[in-house]
Protein backbone atom coordinates (compact mmCIF):
# COMPACT_ATOMS: atom_id res chain seq x y z
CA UNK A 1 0.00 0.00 0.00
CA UNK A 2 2.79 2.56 0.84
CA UNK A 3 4.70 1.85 -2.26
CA UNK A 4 1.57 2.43 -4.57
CA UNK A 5 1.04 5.74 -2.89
CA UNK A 6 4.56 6.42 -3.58
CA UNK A 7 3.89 5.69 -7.12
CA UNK A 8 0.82 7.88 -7.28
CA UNK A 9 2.76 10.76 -6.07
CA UNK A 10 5.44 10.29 -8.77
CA UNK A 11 3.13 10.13 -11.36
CA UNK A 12 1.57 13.32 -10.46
CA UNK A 13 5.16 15.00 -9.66
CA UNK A 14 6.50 13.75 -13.47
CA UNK A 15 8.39 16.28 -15.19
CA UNK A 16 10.30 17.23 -18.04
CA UNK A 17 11.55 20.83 -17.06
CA UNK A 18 15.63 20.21 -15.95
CA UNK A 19 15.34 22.61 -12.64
CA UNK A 20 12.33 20.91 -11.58
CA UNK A 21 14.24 17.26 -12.28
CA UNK A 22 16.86 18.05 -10.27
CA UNK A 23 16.06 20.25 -7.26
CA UNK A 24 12.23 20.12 -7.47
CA UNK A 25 12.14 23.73 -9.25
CA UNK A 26 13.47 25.27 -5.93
CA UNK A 27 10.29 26.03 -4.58
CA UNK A 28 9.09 23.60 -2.05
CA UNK A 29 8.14 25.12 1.48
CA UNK A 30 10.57 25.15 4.35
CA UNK A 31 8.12 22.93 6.21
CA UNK A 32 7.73 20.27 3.72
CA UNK A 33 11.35 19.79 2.68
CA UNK A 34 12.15 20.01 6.68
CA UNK A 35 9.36 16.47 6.74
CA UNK A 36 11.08 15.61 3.44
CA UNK A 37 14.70 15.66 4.95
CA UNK A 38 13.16 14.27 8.22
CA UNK A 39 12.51 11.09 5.95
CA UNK A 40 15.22 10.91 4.24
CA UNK A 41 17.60 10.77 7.44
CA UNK A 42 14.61 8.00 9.13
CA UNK A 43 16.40 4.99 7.59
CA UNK A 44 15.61 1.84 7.95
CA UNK A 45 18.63 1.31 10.15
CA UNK A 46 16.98 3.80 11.94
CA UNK A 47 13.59 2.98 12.83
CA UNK A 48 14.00 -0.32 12.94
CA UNK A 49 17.52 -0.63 15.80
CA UNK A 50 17.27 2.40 17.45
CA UNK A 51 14.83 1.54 19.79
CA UNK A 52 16.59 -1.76 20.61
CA UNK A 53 20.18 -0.06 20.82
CA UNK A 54 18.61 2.49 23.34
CA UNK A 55 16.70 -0.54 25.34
CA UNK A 56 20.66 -2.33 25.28
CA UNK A 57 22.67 0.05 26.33
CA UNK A 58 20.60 3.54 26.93
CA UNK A 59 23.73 5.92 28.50
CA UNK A 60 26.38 4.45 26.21
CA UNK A 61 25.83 3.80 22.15
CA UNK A 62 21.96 4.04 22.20
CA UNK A 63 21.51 7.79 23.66
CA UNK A 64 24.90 9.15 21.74
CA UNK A 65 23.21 8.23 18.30
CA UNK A 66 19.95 10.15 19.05
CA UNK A 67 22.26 13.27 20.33
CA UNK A 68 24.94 13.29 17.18
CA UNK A 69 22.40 12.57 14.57
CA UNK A 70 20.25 15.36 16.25
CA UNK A 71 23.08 18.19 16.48
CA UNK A 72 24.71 17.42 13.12
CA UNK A 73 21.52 19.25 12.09
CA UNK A 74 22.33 22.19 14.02
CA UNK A 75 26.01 22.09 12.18
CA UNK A 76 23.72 22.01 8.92
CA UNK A 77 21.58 24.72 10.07
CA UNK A 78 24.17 27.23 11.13
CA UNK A 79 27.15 26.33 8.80
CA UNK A 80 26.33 24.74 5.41
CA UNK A 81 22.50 24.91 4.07
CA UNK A 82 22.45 29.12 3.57
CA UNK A 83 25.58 28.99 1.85
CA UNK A 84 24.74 25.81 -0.25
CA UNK A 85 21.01 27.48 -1.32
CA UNK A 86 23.11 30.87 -2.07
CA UNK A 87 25.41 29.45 -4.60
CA UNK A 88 22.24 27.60 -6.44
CA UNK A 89 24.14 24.55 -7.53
CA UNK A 90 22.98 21.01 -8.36
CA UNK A 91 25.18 19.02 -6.25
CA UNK A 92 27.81 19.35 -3.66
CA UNK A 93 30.57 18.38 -5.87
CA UNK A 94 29.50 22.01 -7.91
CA UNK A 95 29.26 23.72 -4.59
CA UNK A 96 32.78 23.08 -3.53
CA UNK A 97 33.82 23.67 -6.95
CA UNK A 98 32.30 26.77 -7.47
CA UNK A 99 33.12 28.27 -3.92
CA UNK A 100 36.80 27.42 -4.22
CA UNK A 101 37.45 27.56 -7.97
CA UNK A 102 39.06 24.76 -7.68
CA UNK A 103 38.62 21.29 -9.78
CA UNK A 104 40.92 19.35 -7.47
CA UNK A 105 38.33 20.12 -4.40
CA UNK A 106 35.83 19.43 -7.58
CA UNK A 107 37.32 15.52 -8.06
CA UNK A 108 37.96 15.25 -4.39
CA UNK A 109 34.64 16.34 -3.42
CA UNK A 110 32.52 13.71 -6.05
CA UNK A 111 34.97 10.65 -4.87
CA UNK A 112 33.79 11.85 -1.15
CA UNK A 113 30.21 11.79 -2.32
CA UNK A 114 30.62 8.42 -4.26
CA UNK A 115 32.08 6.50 -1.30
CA UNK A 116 29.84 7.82 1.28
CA UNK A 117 26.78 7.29 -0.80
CA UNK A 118 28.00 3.71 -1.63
CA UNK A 119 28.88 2.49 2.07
CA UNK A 120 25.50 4.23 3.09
CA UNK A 121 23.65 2.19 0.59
CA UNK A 122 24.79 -1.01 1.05
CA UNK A 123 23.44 -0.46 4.69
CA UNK A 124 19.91 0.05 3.13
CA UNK A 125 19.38 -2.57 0.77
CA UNK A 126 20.99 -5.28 3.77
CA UNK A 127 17.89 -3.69 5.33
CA UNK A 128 15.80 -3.76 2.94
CA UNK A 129 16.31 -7.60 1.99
CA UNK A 130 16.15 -8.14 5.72
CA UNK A 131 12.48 -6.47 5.84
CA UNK A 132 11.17 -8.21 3.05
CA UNK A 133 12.62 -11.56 3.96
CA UNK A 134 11.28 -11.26 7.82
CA UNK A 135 8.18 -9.93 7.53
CA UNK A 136 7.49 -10.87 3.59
CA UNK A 137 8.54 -14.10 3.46
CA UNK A 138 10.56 -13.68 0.62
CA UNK A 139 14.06 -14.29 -0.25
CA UNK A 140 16.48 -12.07 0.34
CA UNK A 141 18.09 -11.24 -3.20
CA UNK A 142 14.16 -10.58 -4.33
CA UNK A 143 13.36 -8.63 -1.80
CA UNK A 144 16.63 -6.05 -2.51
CA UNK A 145 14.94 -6.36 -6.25
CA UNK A 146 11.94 -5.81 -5.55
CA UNK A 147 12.68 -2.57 -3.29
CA UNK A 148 15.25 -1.09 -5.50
CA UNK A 149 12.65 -1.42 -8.56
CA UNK A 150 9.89 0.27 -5.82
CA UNK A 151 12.62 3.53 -5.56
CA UNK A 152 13.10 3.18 -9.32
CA UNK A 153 9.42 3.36 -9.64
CA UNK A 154 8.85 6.44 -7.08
CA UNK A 155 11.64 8.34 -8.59
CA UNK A 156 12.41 8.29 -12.17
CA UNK A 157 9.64 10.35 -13.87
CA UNK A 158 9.80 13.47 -11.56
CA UNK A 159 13.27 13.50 -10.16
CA UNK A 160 13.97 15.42 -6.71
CA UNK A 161 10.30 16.90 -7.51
CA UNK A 162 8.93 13.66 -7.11
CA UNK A 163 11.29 12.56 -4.30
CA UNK A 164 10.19 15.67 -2.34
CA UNK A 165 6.88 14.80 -2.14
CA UNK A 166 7.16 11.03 -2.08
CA UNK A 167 9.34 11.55 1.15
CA UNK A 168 6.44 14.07 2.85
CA UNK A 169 4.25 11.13 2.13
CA UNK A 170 6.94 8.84 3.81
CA UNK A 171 7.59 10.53 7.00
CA UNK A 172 3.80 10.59 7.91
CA UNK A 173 3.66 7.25 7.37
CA UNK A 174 6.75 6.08 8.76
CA UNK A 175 5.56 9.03 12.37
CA UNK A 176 2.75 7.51 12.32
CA UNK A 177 3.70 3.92 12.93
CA UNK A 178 5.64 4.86 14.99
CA UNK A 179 3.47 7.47 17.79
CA UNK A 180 0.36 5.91 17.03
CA UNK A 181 0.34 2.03 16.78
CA UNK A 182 3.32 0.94 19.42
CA UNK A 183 3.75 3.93 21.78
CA UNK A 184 0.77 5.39 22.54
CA UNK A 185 -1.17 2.30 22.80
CA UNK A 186 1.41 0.40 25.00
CA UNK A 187 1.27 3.51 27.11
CA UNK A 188 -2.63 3.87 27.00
CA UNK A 189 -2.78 0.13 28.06
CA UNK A 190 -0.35 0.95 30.85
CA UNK A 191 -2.54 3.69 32.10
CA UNK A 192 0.25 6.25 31.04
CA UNK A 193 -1.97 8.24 28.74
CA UNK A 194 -1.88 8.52 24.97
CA UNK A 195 1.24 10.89 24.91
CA UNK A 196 4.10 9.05 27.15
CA UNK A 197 6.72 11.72 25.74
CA UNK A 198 4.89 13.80 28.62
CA UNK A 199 5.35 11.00 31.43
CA UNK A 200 8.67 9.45 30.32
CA UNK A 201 10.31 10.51 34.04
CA UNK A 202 7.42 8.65 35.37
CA UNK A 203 7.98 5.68 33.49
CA UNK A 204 11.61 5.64 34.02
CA UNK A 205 11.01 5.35 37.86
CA UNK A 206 8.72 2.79 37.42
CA UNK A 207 11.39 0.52 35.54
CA UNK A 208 14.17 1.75 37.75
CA UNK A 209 12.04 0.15 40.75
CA UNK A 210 10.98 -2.80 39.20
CA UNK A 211 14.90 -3.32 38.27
CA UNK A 212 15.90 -2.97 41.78
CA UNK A 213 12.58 -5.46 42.73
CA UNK A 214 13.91 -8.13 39.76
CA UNK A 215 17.20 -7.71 40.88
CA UNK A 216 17.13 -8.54 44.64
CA UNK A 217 14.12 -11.31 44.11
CA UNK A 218 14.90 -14.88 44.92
CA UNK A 219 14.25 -15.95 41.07
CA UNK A 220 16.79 -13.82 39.81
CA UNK A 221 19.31 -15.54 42.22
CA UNK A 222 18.25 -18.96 41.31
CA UNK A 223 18.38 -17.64 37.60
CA UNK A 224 22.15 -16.57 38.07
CA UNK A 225 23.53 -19.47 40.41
CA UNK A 226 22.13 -21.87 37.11
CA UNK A 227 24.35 -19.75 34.77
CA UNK A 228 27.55 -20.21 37.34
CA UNK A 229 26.44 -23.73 37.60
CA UNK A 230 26.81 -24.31 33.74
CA UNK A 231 29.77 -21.61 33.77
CA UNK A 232 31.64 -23.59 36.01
CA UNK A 233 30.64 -26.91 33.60
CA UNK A 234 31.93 -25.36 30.53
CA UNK A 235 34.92 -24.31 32.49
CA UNK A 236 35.87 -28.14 33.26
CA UNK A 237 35.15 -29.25 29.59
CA UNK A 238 37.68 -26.67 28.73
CA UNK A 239 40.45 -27.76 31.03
CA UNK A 240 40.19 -31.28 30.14
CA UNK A 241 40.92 -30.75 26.73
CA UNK A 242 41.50 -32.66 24.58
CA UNK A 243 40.49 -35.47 26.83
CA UNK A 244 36.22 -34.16 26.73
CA UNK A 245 36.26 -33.21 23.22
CA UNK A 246 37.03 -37.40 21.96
CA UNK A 247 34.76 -38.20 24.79
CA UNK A 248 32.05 -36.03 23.92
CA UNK A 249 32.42 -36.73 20.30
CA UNK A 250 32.60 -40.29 20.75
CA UNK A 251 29.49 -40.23 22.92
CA UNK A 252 27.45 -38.59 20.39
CA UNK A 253 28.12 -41.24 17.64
CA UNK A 254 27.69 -43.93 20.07
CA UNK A 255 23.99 -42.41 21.25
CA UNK A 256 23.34 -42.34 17.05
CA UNK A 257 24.35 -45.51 16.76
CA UNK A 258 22.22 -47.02 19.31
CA UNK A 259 19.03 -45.08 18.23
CA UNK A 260 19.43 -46.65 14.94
CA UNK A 261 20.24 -50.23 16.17
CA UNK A 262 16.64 -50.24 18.59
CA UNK A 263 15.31 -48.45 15.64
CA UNK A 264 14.50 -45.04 18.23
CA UNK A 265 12.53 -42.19 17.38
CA UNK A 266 13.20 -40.25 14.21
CA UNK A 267 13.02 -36.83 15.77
CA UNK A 268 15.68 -38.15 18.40
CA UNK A 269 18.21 -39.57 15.96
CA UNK A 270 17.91 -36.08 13.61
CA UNK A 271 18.50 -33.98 16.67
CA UNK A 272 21.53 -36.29 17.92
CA UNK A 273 22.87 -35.82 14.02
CA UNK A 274 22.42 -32.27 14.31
CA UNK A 275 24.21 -31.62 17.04
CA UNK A 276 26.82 -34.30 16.20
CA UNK A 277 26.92 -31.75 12.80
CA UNK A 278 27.48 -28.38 15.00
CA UNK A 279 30.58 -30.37 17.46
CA UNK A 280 33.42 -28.69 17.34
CA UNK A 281 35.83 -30.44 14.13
CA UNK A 282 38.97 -30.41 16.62
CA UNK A 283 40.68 -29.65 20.18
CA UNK A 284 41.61 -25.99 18.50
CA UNK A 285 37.89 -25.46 17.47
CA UNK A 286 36.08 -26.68 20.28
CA UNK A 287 38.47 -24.35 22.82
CA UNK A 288 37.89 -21.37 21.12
CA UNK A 289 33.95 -22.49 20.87
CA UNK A 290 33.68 -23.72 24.59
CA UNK A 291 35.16 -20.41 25.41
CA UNK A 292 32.36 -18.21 23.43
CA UNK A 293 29.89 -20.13 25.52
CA UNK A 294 31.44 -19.79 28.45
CA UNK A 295 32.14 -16.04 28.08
CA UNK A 296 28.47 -15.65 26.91
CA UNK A 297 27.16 -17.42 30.62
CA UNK A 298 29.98 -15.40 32.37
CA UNK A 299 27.54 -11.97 31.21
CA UNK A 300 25.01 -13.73 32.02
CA UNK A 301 25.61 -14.70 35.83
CA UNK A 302 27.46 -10.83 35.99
CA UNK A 303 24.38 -8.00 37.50
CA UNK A 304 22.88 -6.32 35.13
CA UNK A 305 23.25 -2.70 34.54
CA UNK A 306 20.03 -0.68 35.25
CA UNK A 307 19.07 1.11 32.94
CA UNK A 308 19.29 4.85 34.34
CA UNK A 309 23.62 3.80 34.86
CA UNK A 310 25.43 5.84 32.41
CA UNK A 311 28.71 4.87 31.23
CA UNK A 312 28.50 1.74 33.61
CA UNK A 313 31.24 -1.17 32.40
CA UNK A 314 29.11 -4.52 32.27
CA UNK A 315 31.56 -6.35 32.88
CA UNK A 316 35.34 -6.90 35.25
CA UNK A 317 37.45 -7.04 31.53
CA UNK A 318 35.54 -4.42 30.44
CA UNK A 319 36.87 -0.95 30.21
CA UNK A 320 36.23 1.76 33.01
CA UNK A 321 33.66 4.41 33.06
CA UNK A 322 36.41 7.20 32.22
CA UNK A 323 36.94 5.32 28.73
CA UNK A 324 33.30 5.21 28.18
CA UNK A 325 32.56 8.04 28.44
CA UNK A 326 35.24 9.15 26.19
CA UNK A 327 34.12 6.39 23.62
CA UNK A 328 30.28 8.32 24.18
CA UNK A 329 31.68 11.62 23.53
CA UNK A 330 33.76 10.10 20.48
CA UNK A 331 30.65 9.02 18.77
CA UNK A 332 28.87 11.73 18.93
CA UNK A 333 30.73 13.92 17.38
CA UNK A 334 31.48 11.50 14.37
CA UNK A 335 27.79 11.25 14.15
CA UNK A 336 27.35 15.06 14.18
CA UNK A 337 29.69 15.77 11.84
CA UNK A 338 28.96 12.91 9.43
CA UNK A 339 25.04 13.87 9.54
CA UNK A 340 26.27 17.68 8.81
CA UNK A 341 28.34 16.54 5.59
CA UNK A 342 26.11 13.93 4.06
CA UNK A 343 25.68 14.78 0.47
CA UNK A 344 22.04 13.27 -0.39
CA UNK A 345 21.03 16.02 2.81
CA UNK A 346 22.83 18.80 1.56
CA UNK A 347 21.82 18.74 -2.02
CA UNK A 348 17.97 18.98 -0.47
CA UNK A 349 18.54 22.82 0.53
CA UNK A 350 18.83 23.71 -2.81
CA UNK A 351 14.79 22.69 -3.02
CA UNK A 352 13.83 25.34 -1.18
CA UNK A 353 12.44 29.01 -2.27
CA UNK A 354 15.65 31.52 -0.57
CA UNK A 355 18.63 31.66 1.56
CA UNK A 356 16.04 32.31 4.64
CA UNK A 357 13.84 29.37 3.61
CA UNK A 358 16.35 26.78 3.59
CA UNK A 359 17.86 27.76 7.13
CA UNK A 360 14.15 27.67 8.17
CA UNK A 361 14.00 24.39 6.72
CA UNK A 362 16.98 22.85 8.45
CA UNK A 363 16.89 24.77 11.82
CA UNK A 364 13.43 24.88 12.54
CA UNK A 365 11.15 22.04 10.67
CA UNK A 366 13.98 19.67 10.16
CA UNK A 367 15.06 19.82 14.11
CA UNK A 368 11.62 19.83 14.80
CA UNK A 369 10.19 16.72 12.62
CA UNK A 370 13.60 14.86 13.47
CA UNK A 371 13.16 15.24 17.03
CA UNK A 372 9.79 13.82 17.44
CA UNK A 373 11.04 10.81 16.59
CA UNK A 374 13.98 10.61 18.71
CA UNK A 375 12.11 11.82 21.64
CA UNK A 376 9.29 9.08 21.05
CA UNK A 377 12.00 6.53 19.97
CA UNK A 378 13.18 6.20 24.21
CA UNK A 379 9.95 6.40 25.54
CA UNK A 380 9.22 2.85 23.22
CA UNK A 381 12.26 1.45 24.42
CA UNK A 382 11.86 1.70 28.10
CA UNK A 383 8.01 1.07 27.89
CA UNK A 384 9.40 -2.33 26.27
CA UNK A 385 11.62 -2.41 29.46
CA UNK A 386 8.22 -2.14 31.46
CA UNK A 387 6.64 -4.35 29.43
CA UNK A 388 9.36 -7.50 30.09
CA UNK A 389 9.98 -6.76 33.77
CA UNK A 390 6.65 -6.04 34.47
């Protein structure tokens, strides 16, 4: 349904004219090219792992993505989209050009443009053939076919004209899934209202109580004296390498071998064959695979972090709070800067009407539509957090 809309809207967007083609005639409102860059930056990366990375590791990666992507549009506002509208050009690679007369910058600039664009499109078409193959049911190579011919199909007769307005159509779909069918109903249902944005404090003290209730609770102790239990199992099937790997390997195809002679249960003999498949080949392999598992149950017996820690190492080997934080502030000013000098978001300021329209666009409607997704985008990661411990 979204893609024929898509395909409506380029049909009524087609064009000919070469200024329209290319930057949508320059006369598309500050408010709907700040929605249309909204949806352009709302990636499927984006909408579909934020919410998780925030619900894994809130203080750390999770919160430093919503901050950088946020302020590189403040970097945009204030530093690049005036100047780029002024100068009128098609593309950032004339931009540089023409400011500094220069067709070095020129070459540098396109090869810039080229590898970003490249390394950010692989990115969406993994996540596009991971969409269609989840939720489709398709395979994977058809589904990256079948949504590169849907942006071939949305695109090609109208150019950025048709993009413009296929991408205004995009972001109210794509806000809409996202405030209206998971947040504000899990909140409604939770008795938090239908706007949780206003209540996320209270909902953060809820989890931060239940945490400390989970934590201290007699299951949770049975839970992580299981995991030492099996820790400490792996632990010996480690040091009595290479003795338990013949053993164990030996005791597989003896427990195949006896299901066939009594001719046991097929289910039993394919799941003894499986995992007799999945054994480590040698010593060296099942070490290093015995020691995955056992650093995987080591996490797992460890506390876990509450989620209102910041910069909180989750583990002894891990490194201390000093470095994360350093490795926080790191990140987000990579993101900020490499939000501010994306080229498919710079070349949309040229769309707009004036000088005045496009730092409207960027500072004020951009911030704005771009911001109330990222402050929805936490409030459906810690009502999940509600939803599991409660």
């Amino acid at each position: 349904m979204p893609i024929a809309v898509y395909a409506v809207v380029d049909l009524l967007s087609r064009t000919s004219d070469l200024v329209e083609y290319y930057v949508a005639g320059r006369r598309v409102p500050s408010a709907f090219n700040g929605m249309a860059t909204a949806a352009d930056w709302l990636s499927a990366a984006l909408f579909i792992g934020l919410a998780g990375s925030i619900y894994a590791s809130c203080y750390d990666d999770g919160l430093a993505y919503v901050m950088g992507w946020t302020s590189g549009y403040c970097l945009v506002a204030f530093l690049l989209a005036p100047y780029v509208r002024k100068l009128a050009r098609y593309t950032i690679r004339d931009f540089l050009g023409t400011r500094f007369s220069n067709n070095l910058v020129r070459g540098l600039a396109a090869i810039a443009a080229i590898l970003c664009s490249f390394v950010y499109l692989v990115a969406q078409i993994q996540g596009i053939g991971l969409i269609a193959s989840r939720f489709i049911g398709i395979e994977f190579s058809i589904g990256i076919f079948c949504g590169l011919a849907g942006i071939l199909v949305c695109s090609f007769l109208g150019g950025m004209r048709a993009v413009t307005w296929t991408q205004v159509a995009q972001y109210i779909i794509l806000i809409a899934a996202m405030l209206i069918l998971p947040v504000s109903m899990i909140a409604h249902r939770e008795g938090l209202g239908w706007l949780p944005q206003l209540n996320y404090g209270r909902v953060m003290e809820r989890v931060e109580t239940l945490e400390r209730e989970v934590a201290a609770s007699p299951a949770e102790a049975r839970v992580r004296a299981d995991y030492q239990r099996q820790t400490a199992q792996v632990q010996q099937r480690i040091d009595a390498l290479p003795k338990s790997f013949y053993d164990e390997h030996a005791r597989l195809v003896e427990e195949i071998a006896d299901l066939r002679r009594h001719n046991g249960p097929l289910r039993e003999i394919n799941e003894r064959e499986r995992e007799l498949a999945s054994f480590p080949h040698d010593s060296a392999d099942a070490h290093a695979k015995w020691s995955r598992e056992r650093d995987a149950l080591i996490e797992r017996v460890a506390a876990p972090v509450p989620m209102t820690k910041a910069f909180a190492p989750g583990s002894a080997d891990d490194e201390s709070p000093r470095t994360h934080q350093l490795n926080f502030l790191s990140l987000l000013l990579c993101l900020s800067i490499g939000t501010a000098s994306l080229p498919y978001i710079l070349t949309r300021y040229n769309t707009t009407t004036s000088v005045a329209s496009a730092r409207r666009s960027v500072g004020c409607w951009t911030l704005f539509f771009v911001a109330l997704f990222y402050v929805t985008v936490p409030v459906l990661a810690v009502l999940i957090k509600h939803e599991i411990l409660t």
